[in-house]
N, C-alpha and C. Protein backbone atom coordinates (compact mmCIF):
# COMPACT_ATOMS: atom_id res chain seq x y z
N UNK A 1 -103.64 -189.55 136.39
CA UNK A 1 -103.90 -188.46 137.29
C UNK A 1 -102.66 -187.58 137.47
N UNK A 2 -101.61 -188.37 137.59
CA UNK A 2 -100.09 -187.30 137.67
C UNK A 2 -99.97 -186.74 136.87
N UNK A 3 -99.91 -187.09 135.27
CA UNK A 3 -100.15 -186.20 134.03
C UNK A 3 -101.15 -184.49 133.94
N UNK A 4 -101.62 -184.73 134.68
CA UNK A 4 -103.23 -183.99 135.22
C UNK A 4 -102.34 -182.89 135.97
N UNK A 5 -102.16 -183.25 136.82
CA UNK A 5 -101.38 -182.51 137.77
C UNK A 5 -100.43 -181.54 137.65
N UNK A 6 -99.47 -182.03 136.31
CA UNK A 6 -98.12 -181.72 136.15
C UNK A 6 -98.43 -180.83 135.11
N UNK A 7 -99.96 -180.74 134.11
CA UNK A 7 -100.27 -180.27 132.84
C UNK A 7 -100.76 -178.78 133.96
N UNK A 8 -101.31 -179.05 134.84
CA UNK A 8 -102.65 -177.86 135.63
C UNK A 8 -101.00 -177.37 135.85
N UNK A 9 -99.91 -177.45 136.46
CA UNK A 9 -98.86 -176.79 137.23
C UNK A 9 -98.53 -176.50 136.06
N UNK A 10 -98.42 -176.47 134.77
CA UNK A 10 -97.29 -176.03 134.31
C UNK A 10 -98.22 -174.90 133.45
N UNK A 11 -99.61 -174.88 133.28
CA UNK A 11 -100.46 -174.10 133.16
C UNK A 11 -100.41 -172.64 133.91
N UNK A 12 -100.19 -173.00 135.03
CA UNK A 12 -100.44 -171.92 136.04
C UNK A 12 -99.40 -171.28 135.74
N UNK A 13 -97.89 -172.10 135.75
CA UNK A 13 -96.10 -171.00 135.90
C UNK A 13 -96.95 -170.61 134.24
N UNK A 14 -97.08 -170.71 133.82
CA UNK A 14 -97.15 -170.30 131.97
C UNK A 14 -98.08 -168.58 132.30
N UNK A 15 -99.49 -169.21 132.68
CA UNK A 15 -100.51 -168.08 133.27
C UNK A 15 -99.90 -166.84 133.91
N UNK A 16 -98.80 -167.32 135.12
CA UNK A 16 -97.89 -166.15 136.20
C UNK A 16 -96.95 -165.90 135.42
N UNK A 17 -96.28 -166.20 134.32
CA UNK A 17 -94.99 -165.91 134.22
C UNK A 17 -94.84 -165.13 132.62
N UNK A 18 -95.53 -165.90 131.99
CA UNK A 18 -96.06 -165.19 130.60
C UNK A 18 -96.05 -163.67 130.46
N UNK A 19 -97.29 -163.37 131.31
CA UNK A 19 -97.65 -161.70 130.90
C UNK A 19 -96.59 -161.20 132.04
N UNK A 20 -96.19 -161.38 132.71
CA UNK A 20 -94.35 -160.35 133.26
C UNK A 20 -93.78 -160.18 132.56
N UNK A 21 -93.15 -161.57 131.57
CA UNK A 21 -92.14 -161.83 130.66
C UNK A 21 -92.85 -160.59 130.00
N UNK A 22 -93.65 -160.28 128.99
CA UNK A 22 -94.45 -159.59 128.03
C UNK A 22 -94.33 -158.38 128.50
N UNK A 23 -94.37 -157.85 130.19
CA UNK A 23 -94.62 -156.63 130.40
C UNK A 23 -93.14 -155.97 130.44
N UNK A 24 -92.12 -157.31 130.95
CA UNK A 24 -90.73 -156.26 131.01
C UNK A 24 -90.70 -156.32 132.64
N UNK A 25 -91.82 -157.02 133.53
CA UNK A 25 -91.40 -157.08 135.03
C UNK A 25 -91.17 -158.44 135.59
N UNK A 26 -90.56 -159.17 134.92
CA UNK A 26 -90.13 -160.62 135.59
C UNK A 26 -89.37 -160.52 135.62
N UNK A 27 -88.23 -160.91 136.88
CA UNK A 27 -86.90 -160.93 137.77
C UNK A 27 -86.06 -161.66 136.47
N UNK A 28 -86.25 -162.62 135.50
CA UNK A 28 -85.82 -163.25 134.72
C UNK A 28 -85.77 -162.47 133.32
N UNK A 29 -86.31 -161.39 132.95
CA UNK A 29 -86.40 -160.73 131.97
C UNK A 29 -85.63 -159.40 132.50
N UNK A 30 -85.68 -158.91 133.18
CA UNK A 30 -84.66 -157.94 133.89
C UNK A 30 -82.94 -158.58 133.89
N UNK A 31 -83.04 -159.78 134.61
CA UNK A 31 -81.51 -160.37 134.52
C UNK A 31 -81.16 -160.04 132.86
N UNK A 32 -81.96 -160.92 131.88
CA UNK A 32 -81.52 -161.00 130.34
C UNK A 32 -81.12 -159.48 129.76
N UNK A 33 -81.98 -158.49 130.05
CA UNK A 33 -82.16 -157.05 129.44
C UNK A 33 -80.82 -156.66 129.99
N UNK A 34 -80.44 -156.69 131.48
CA UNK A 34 -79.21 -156.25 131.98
C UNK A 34 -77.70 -157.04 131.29
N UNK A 35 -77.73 -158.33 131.23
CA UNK A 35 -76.84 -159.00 130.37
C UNK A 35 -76.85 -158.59 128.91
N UNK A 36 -77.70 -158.72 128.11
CA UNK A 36 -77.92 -157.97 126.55
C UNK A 36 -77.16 -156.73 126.67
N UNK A 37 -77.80 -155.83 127.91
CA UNK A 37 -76.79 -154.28 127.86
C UNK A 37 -75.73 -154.43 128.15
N UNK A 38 -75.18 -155.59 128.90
CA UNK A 38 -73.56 -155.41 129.43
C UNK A 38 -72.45 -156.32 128.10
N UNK A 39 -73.24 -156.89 127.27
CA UNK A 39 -72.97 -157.76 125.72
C UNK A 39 -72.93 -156.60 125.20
N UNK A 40 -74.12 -155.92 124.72
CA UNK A 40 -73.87 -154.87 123.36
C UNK A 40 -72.94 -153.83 124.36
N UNK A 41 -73.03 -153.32 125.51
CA UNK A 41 -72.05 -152.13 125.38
C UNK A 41 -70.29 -152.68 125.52
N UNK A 42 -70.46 -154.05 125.55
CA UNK A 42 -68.54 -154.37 125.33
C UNK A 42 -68.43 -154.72 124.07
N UNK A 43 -69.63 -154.63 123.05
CA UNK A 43 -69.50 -154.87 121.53
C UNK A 43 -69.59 -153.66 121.19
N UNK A 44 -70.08 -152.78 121.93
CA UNK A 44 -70.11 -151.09 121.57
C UNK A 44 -68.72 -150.82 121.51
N UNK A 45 -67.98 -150.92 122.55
CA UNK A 45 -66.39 -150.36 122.83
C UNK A 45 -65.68 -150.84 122.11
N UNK A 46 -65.32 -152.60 122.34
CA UNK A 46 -64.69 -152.90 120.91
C UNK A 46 -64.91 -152.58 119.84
N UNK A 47 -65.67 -152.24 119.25
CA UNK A 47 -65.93 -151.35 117.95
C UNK A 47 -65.43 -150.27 117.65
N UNK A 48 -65.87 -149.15 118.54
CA UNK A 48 -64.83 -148.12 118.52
C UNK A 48 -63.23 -148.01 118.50
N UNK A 49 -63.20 -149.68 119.40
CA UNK A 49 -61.57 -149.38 119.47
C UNK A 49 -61.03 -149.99 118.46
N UNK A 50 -61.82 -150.72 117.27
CA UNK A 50 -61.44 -151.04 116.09
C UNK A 50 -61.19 -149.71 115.40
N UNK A 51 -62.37 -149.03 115.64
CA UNK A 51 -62.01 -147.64 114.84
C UNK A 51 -61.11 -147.22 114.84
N UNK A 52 -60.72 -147.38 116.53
CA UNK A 52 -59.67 -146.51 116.73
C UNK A 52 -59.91 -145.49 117.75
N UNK A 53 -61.54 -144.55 117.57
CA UNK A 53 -61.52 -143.14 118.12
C UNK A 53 -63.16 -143.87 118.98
N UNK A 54 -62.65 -143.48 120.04
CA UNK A 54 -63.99 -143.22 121.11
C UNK A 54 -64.58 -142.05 121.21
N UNK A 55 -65.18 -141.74 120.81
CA UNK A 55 -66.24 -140.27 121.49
C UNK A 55 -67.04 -140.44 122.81
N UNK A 56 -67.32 -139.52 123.97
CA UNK A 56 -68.33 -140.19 125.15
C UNK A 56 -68.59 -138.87 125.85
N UNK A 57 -68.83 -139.02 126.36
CA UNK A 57 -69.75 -137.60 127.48
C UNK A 57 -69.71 -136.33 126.96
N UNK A 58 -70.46 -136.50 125.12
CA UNK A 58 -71.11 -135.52 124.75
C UNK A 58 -72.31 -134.54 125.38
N UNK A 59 -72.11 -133.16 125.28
CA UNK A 59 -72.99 -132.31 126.25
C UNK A 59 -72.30 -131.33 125.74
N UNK A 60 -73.62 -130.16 125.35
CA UNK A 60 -73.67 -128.64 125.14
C UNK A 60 -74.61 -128.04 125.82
N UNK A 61 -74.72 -126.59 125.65
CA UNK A 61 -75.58 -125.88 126.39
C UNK A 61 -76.60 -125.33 125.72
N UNK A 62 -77.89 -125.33 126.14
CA UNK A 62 -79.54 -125.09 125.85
C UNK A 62 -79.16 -123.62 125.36
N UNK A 63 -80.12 -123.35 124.86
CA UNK A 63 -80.32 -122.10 124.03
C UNK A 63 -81.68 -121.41 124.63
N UNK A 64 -81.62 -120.23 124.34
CA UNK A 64 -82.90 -119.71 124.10
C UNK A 64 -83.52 -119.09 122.28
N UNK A 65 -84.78 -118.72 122.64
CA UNK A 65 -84.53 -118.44 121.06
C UNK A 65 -83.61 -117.31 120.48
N UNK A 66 -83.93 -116.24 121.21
CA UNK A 66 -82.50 -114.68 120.62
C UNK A 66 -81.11 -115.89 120.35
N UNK A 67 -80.82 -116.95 121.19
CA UNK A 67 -79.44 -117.46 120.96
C UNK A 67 -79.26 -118.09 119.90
N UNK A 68 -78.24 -117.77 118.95
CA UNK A 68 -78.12 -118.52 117.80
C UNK A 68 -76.75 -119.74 117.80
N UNK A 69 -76.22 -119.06 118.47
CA UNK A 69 -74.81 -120.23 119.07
C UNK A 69 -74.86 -120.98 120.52
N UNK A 70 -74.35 -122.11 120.63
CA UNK A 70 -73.94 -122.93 122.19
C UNK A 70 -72.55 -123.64 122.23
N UNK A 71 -71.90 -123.70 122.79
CA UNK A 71 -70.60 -124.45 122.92
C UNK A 71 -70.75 -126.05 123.19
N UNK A 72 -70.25 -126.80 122.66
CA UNK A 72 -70.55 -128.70 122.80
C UNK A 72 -69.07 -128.80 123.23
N UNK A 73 -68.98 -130.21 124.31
CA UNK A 73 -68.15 -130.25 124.74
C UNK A 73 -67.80 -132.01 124.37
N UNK A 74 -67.05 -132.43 124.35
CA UNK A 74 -67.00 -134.05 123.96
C UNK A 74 -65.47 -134.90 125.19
N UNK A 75 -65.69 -135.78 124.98
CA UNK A 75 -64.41 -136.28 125.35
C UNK A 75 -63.88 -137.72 124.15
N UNK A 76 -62.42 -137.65 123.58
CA UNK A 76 -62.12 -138.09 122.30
C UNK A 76 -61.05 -138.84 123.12
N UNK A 77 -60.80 -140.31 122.71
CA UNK A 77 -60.06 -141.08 122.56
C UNK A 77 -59.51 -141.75 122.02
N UNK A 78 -58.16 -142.06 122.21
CA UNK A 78 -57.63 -142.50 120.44
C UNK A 78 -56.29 -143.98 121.13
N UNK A 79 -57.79 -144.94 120.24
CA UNK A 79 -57.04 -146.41 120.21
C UNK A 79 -55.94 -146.71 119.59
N UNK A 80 -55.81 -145.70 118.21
CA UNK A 80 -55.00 -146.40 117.22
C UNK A 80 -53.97 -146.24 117.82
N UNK A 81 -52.98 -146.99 116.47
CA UNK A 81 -51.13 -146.98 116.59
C UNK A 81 -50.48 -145.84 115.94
N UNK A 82 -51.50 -144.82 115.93
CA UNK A 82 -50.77 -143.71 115.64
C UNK A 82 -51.71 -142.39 116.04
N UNK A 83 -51.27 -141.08 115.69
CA UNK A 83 -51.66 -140.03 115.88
C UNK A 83 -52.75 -139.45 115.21
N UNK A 84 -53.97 -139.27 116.20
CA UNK A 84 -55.06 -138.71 114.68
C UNK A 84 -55.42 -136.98 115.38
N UNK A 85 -56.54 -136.45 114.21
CA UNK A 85 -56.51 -134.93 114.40
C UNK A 85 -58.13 -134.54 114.51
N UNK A 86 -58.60 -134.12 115.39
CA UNK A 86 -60.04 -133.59 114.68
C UNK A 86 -59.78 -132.66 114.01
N UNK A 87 -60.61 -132.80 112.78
CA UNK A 87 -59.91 -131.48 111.62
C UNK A 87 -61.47 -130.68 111.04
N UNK A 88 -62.31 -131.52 111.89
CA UNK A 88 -63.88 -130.46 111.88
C UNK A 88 -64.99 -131.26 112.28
N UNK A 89 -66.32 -130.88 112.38
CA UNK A 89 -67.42 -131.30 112.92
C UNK A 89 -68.91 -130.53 112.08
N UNK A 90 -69.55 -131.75 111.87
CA UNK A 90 -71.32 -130.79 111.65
C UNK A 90 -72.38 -131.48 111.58
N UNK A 91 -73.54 -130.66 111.54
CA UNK A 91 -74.62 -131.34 112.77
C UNK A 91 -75.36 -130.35 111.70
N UNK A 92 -76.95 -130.94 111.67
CA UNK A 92 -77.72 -130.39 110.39
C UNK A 92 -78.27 -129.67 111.48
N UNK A 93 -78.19 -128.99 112.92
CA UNK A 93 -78.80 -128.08 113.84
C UNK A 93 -78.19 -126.99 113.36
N UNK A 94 -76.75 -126.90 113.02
CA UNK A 94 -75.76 -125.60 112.94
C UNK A 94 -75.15 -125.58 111.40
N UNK A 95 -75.06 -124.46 110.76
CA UNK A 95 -74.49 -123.87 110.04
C UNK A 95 -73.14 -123.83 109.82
N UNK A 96 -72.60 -123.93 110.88
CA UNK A 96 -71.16 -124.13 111.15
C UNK A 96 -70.73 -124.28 112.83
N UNK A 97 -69.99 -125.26 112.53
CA UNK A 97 -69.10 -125.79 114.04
C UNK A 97 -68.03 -125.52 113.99
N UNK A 98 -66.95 -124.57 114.70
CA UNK A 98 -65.81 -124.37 114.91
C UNK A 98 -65.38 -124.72 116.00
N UNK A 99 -63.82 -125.42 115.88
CA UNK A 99 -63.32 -126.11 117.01
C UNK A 99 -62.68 -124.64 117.41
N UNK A 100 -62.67 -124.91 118.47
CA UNK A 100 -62.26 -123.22 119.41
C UNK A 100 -61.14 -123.87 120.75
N UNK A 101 -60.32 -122.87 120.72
CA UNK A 101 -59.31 -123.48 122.40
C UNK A 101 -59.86 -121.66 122.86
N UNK A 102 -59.73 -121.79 124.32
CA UNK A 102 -59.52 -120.85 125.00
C UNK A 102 -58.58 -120.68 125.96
N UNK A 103 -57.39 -119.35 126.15
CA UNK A 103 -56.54 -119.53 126.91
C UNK A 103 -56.56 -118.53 127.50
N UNK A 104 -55.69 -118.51 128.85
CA UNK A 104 -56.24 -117.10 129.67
C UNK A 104 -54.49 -116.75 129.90
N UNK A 105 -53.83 -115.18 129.65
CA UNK A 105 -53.35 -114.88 129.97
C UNK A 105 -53.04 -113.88 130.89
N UNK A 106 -53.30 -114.13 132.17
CA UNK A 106 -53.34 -113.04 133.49
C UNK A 106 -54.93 -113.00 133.73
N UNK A 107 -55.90 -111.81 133.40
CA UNK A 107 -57.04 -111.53 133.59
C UNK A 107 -57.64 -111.84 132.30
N UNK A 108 -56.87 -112.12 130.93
CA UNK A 108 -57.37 -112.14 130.03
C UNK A 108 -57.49 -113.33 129.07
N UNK A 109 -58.81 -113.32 128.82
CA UNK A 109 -59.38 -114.85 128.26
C UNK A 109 -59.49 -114.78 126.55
N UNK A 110 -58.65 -115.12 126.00
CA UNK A 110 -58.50 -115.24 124.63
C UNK A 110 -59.13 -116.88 124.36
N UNK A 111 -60.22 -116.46 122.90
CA UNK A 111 -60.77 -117.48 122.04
C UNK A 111 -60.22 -117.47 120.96
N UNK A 112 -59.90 -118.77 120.58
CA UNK A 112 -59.50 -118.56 118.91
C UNK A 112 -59.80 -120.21 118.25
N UNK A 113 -60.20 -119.65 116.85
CA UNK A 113 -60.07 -120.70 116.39
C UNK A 113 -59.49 -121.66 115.79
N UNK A 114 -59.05 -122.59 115.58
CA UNK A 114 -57.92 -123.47 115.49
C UNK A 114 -58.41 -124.37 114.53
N UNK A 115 -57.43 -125.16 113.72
CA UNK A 115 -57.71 -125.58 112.46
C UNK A 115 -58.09 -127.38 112.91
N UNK A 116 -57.63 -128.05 113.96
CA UNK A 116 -57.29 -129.30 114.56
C UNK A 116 -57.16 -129.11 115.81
N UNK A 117 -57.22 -130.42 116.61
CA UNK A 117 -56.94 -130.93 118.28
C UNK A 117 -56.32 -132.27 117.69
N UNK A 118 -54.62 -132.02 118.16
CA UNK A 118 -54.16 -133.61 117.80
C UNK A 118 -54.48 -134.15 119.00
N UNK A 119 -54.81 -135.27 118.37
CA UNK A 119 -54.69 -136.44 119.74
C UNK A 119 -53.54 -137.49 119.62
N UNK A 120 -52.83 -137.41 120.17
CA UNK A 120 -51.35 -138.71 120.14
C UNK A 120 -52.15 -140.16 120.65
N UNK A 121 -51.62 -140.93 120.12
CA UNK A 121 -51.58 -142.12 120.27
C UNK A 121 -52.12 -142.74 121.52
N UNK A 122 -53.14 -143.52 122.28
CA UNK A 122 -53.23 -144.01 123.17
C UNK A 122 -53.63 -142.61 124.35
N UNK A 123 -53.99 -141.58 123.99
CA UNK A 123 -54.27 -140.27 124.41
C UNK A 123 -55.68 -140.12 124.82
N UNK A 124 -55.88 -139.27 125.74
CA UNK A 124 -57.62 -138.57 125.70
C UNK A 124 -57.53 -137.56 125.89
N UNK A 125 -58.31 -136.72 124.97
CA UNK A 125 -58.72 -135.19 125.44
C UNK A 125 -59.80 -135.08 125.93
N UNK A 126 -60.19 -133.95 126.76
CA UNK A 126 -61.72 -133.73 127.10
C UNK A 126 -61.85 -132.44 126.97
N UNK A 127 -62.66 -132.31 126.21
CA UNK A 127 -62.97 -130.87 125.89
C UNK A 127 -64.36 -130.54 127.13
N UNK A 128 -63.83 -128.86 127.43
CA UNK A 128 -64.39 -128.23 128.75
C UNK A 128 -64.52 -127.43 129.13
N UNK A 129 -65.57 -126.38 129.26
CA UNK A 129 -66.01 -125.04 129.39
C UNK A 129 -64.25 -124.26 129.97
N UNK A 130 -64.06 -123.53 129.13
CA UNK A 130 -62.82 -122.39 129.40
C UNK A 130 -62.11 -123.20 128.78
N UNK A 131 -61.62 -123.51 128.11
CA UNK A 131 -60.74 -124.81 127.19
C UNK A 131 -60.69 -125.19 126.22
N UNK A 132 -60.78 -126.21 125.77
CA UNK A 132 -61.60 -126.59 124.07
C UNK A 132 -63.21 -126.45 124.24
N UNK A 133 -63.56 -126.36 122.78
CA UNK A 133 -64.61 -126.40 122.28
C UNK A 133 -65.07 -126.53 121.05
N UNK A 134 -66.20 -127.31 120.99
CA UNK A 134 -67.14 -126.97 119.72
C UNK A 134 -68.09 -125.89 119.85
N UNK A 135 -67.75 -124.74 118.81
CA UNK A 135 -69.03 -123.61 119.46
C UNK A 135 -69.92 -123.64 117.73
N UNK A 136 -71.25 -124.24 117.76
CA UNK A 136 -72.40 -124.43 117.07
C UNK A 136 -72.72 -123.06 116.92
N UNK A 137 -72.69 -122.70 115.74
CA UNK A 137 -72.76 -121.16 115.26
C UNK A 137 -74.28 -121.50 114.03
N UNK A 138 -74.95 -120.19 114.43
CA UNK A 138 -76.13 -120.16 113.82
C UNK A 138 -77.58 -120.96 113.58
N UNK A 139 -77.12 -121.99 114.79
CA UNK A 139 -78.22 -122.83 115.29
C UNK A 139 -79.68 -122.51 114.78
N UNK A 140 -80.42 -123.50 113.88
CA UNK A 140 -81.81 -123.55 113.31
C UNK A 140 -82.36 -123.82 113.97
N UNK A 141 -83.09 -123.61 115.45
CA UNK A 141 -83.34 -123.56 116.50
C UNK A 141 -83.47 -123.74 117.88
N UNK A 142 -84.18 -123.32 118.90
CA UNK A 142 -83.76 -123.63 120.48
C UNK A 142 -83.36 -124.97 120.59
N UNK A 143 -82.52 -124.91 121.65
CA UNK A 143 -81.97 -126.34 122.03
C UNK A 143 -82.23 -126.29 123.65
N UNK A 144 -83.35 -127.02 123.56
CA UNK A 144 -83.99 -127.73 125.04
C UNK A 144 -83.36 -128.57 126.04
N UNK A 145 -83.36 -128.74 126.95
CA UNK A 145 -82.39 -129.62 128.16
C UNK A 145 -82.97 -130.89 127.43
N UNK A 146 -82.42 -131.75 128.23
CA UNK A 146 -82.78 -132.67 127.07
C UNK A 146 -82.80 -133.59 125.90
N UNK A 147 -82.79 -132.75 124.80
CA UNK A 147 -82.51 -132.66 123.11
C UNK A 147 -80.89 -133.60 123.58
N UNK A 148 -81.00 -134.20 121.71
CA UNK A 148 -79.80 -134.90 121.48
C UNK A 148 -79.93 -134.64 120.19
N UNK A 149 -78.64 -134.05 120.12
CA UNK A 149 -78.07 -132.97 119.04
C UNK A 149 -77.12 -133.94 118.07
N UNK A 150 -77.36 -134.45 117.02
CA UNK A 150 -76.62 -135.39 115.56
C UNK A 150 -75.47 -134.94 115.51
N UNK A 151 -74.29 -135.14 115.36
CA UNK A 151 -72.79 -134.32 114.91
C UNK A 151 -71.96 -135.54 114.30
N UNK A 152 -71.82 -134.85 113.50
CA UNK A 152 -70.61 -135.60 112.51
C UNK A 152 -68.98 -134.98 112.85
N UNK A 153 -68.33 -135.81 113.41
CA UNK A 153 -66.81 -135.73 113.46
C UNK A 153 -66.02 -136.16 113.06
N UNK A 154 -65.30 -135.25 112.26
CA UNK A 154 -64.38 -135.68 110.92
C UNK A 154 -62.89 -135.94 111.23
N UNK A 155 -62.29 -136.71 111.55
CA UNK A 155 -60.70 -136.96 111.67
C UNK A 155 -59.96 -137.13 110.51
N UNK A 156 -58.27 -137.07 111.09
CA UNK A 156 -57.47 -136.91 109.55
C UNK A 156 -57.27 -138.50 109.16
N UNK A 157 -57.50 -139.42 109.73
CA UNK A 157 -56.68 -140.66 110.08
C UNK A 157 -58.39 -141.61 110.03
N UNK A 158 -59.23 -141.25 111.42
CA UNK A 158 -60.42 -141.98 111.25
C UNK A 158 -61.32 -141.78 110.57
N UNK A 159 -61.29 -140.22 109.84
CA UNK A 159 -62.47 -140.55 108.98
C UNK A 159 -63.68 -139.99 110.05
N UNK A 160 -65.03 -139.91 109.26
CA UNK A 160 -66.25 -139.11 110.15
C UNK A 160 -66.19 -140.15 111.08
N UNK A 161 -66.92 -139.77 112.32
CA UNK A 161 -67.70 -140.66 113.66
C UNK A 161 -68.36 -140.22 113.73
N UNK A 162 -69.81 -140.20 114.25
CA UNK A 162 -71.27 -139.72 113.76
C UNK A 162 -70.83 -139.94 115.71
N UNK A 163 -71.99 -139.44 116.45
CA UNK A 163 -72.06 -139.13 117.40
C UNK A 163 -73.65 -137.87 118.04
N UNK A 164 -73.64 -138.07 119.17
CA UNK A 164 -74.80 -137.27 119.61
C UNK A 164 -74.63 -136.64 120.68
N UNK A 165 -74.73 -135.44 121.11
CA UNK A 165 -74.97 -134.63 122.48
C UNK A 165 -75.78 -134.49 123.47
N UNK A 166 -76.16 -134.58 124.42
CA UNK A 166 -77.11 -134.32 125.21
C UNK A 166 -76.81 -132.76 125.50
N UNK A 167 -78.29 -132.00 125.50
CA UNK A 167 -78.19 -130.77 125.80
C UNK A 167 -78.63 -130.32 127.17
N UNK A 168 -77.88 -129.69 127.96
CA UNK A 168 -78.16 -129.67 129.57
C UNK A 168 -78.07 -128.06 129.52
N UNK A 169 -78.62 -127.17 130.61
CA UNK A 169 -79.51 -126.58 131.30
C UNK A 169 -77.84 -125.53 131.25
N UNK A 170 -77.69 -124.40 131.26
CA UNK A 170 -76.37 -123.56 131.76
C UNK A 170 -76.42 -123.62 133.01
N UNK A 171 -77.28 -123.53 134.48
CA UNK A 171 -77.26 -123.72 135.73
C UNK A 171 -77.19 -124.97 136.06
């Protein structure tokens, strides 16, 4: 009869606990999903910092259709034991990506384009509206809030880093 008992109970946790597990809403499948993400994203970072170069809070600006260009903004970090360069960028959305600085002297806001952004050793840049930039020239079409935009970033030292943008709203 105890056998009976212990088979019907373990029936039932199987019956209650089963289809949660399956749906993604059991307190025990939430813990695992949150641990898995906090595993892969410190296997995410170490990785990069094998690379060497971190890329992170990629974001450019939406388009309309008349717009054929948007400015992408990134933030670049550099693990290695030495000095690396972004020396270009491209993304099968744009035709061409030019790294751009902007500087303001008095009232006046000069763009230009620049061949590299060194980054020294143990360094971060953040590229940022009035400042650096990637400006996506000739864009093959609108770019929606939203959208996550492919870019390839080419260093002198690391070599491409593939990477993605989120595209947010100009207001």
């Amino acid at each position: 009869m105890r056998w009976l008992v212990y088979t019907f109970s373990f029936v039932l946790v199987l019956v209650g606990v089963l289809p949660a597990l399956a749906a993604g809403t059991h307190p025990l499948d939430r813990q695992h999903r949150q641990q898995i993400n906090r595993l892969f994203g410190d296997a995410e970072r170490d990785l990069q910092r094998l690379q060497g170069i971190k890329i992170s809070d990629g974001w450019m600006y939406a388009t309309r259709v008349e717009h054929r260009a948007s400015a992408g903004f990134i933030t670049i970090s550099n693990y290695q034991e030495q000095d690396d360069a972004l020396i270009g960028a491209s993304s099968p959305l744009a035709e061409k990506i030019q790294l751009q600085l902007h500087t303001k002297a008095g009232d006046i806001l000069r763009v230009r384009e620049i061949q590299s952004f060194v980054i020294p050793k143990g360094a971060m840049i953040r590229f940022s509206p009035g400042a650096e930039q990637l400006l996506f020239m000739q864009i093959h079409q609108p770019l929606d809030a939203g959208m996550r935009v492919p870019v390839t970033l080419r260093f002198r030292n690391a070599g491409a880093i593939q990477t993605e943008l989120v595209v947010k709203d100009m207001m």
